[in-house]
C-alpha atoms as a PDB file:
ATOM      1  CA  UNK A   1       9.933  15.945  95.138  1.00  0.00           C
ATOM      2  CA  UNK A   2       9.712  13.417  92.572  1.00  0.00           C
ATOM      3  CA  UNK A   3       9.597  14.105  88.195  1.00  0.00           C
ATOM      4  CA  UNK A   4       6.142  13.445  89.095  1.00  0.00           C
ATOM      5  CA  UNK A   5       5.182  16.109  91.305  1.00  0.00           C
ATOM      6  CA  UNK A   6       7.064  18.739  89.497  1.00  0.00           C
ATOM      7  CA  UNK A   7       5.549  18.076  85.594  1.00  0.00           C
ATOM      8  CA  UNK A   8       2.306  18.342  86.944  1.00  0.00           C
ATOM      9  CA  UNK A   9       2.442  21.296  89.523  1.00  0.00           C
ATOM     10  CA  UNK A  10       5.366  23.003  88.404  1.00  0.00           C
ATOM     11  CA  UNK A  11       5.163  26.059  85.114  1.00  0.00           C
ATOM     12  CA  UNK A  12       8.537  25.759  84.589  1.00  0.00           C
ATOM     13  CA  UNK A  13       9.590  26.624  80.604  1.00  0.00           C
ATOM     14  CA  UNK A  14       6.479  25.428  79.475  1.00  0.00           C
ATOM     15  CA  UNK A  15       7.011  21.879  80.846  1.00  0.00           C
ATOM     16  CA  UNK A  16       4.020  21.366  82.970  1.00  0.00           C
ATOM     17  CA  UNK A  17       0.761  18.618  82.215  1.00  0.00           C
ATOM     18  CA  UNK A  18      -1.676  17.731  85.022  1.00  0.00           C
ATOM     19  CA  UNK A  19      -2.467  14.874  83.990  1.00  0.00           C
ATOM     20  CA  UNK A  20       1.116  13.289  83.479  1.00  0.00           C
ATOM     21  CA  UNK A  21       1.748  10.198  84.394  1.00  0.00           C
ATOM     22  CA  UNK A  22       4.751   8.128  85.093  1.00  0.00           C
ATOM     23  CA  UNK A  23       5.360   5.203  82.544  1.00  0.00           C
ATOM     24  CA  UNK A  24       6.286   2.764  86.006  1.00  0.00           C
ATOM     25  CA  UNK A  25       4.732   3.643  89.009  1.00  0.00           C
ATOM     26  CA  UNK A  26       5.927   6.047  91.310  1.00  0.00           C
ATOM     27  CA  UNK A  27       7.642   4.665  95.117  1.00  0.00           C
ATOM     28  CA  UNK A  28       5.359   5.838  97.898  1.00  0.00           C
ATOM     29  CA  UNK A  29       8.859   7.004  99.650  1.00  0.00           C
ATOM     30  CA  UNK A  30      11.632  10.222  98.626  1.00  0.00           C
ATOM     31  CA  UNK A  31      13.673  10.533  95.461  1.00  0.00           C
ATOM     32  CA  UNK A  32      16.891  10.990  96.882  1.00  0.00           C
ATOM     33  CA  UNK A  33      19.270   8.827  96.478  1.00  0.00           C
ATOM     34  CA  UNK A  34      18.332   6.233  94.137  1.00  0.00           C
ATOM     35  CA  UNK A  35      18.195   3.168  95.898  1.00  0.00           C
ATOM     36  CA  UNK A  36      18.667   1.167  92.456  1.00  0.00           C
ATOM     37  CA  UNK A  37      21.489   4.002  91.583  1.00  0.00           C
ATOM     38  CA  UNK A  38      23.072   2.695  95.108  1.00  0.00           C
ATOM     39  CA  UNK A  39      22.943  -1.325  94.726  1.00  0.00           C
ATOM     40  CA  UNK A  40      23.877  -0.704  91.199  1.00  0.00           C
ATOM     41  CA  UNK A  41      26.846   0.959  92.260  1.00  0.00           C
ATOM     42  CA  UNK A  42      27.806  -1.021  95.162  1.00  0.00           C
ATOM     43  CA  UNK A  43      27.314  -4.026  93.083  1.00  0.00           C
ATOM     44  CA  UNK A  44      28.984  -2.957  90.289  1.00  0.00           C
ATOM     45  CA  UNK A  45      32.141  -1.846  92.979  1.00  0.00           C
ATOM     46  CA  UNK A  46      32.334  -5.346  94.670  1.00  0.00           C
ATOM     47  CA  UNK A  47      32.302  -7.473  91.011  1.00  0.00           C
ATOM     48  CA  UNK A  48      34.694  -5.634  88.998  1.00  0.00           C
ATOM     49  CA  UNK A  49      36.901  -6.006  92.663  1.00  0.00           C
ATOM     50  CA  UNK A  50      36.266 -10.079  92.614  1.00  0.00           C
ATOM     51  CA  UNK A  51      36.482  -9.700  88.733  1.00  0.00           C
ATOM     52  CA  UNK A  52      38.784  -7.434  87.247  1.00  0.00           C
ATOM     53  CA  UNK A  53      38.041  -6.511  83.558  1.00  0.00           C
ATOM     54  CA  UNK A  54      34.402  -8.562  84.006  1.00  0.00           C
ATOM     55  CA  UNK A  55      31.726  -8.147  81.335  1.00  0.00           C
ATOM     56  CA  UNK A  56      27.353  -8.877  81.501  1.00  0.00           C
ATOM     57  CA  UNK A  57      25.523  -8.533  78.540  1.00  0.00           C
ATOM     58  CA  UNK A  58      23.017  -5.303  78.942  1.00  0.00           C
ATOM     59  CA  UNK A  59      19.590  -5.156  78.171  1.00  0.00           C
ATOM     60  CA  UNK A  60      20.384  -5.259  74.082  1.00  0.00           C
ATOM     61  CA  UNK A  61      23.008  -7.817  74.691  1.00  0.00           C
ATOM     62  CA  UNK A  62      25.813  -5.887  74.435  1.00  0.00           C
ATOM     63  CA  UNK A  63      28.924  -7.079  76.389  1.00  0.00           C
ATOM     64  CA  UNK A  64      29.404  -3.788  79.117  1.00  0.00           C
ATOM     65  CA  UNK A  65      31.297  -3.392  82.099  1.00  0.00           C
ATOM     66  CA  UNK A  66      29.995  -3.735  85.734  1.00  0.00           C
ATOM     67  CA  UNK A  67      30.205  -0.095  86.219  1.00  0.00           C
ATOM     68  CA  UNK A  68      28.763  -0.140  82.307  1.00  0.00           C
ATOM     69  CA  UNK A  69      25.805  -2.058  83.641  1.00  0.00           C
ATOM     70  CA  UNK A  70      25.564  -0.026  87.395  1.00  0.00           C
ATOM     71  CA  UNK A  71      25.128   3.024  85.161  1.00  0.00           C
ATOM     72  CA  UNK A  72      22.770   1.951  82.611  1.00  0.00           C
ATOM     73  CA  UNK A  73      20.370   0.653  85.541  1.00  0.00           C
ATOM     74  CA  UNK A  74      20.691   4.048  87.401  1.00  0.00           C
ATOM     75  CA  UNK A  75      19.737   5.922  83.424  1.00  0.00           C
ATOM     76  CA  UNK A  76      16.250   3.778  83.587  1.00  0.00           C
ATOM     77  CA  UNK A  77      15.040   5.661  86.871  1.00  0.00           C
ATOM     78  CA  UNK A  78      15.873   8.966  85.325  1.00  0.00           C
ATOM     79  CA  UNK A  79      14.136   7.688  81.995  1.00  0.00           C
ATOM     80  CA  UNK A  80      11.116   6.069  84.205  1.00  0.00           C
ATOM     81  CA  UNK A  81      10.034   9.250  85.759  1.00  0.00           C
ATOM     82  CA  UNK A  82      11.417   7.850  88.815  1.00  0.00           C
ATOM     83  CA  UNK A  83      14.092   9.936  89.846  1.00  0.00           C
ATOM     84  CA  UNK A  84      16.033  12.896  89.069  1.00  0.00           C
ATOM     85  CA  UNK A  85      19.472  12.466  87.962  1.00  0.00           C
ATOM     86  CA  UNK A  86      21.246  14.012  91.045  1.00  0.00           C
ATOM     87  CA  UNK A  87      19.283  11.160  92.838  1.00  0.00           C
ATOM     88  CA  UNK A  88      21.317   8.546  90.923  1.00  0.00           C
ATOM     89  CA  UNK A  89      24.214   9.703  90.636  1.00  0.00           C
ATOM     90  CA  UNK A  90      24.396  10.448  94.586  1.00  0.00           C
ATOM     91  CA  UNK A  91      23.227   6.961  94.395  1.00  0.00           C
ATOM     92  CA  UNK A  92      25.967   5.598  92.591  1.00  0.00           C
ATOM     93  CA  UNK A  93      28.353   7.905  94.778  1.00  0.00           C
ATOM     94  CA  UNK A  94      27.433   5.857  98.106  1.00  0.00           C
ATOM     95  CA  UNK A  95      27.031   2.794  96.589  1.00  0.00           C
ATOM     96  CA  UNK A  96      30.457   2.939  95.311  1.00  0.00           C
ATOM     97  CA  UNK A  97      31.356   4.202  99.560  1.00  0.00           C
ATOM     98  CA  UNK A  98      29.917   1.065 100.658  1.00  0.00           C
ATOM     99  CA  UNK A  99      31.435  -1.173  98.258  1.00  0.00           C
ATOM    100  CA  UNK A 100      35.102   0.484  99.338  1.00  0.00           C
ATOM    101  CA  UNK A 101      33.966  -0.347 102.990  1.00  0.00           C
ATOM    102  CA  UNK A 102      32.670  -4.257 102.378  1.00  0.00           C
ATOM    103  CA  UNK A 103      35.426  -4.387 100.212  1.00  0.00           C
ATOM    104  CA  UNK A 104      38.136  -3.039 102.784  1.00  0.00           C
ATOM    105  CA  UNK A 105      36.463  -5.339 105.629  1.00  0.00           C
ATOM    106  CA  UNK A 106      36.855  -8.590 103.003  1.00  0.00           C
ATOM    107  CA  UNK A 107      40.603  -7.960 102.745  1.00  0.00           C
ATOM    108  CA  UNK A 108      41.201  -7.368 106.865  1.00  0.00           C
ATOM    109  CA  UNK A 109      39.379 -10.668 107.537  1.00  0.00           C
ATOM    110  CA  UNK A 110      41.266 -11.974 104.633  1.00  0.00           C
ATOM    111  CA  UNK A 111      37.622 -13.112 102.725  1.00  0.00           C
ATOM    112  CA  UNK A 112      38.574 -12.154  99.592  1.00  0.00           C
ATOM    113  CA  UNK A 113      42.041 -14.718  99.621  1.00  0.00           C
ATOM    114  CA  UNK A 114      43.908 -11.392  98.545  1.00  0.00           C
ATOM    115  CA  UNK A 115      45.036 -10.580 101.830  1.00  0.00           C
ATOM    116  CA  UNK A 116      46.091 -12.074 105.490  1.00  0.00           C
ATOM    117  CA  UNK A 117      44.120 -11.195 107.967  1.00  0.00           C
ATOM    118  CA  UNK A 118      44.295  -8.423 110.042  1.00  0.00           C
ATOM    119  CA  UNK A 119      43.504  -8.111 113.593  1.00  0.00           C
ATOM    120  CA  UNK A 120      39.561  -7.693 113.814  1.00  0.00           C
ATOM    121  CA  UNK A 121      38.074  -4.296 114.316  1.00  0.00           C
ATOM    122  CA  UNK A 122      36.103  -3.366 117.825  1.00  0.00           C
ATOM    123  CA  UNK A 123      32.209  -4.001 117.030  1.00  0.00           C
ATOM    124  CA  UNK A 124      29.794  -1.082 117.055  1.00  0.00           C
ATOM    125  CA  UNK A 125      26.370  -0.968 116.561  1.00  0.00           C
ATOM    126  CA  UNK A 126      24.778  -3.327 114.245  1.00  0.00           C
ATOM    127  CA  UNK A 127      27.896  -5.581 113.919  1.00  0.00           C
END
């Protein structure tokens, strides 16, 4: 259920308006996880890997960190109507799992020029 659904069905401590609406439209698919929360996170993972210590300005030009920046992206669904923050954070959770897998497969094929290569996993599935 989105922030959508429950302010306008849900009585719950007086929070409840039928006729609320969402200040960015609302995904015709489920909350959870944020899918922004999870790129964000991922993202955010993989640069400060390549980058150690690497700064982007945020949206009032402030110098943050990657992870800064993942976190501040995942805040604007929650502030959007979008999602609920469990959504986000679980999406920053598995975004940060895939980074630690792309990341891990970079250094065994030696891709990130950290690392020899190692021997190359068996295939499965999609690879």
């Amino acid at each position: 259920m989105r922030p959508i659904t429950a302010i306008r069905t849900l009585e719950l401590d007086g929070i409840y308006d039928p006729n609320w609406l969402s200040p960015i439209g609302t995904p015709p698919f489920p909350a959870y996880t944020s899918g922004h929360s999870t790129f964000s996170g991922c993202s955010a993972a993989v640069l400060s890997h390549l980058f150690p210590g690497g700064t982007v300005p945020d949206a009032f030009g402030h110098s943050v960190s990657y992870t800064q920046a993942a976190e501040q992206a995942a805040v604007s669904r929650l502030y959007g109507g979008i999602h609920y923050r469990s959504d986000n954070e679980a999406g920053l959770i598995a975004g940060q799992g895939v980074a630690s897998l792309v990341i891990r497969r970079a250094q065994n094929d030696g891709a990130d020029g950290r690392s020899a290569p190692a021997a190359a996993p068996p295939r499965r599935g999609w690879g």
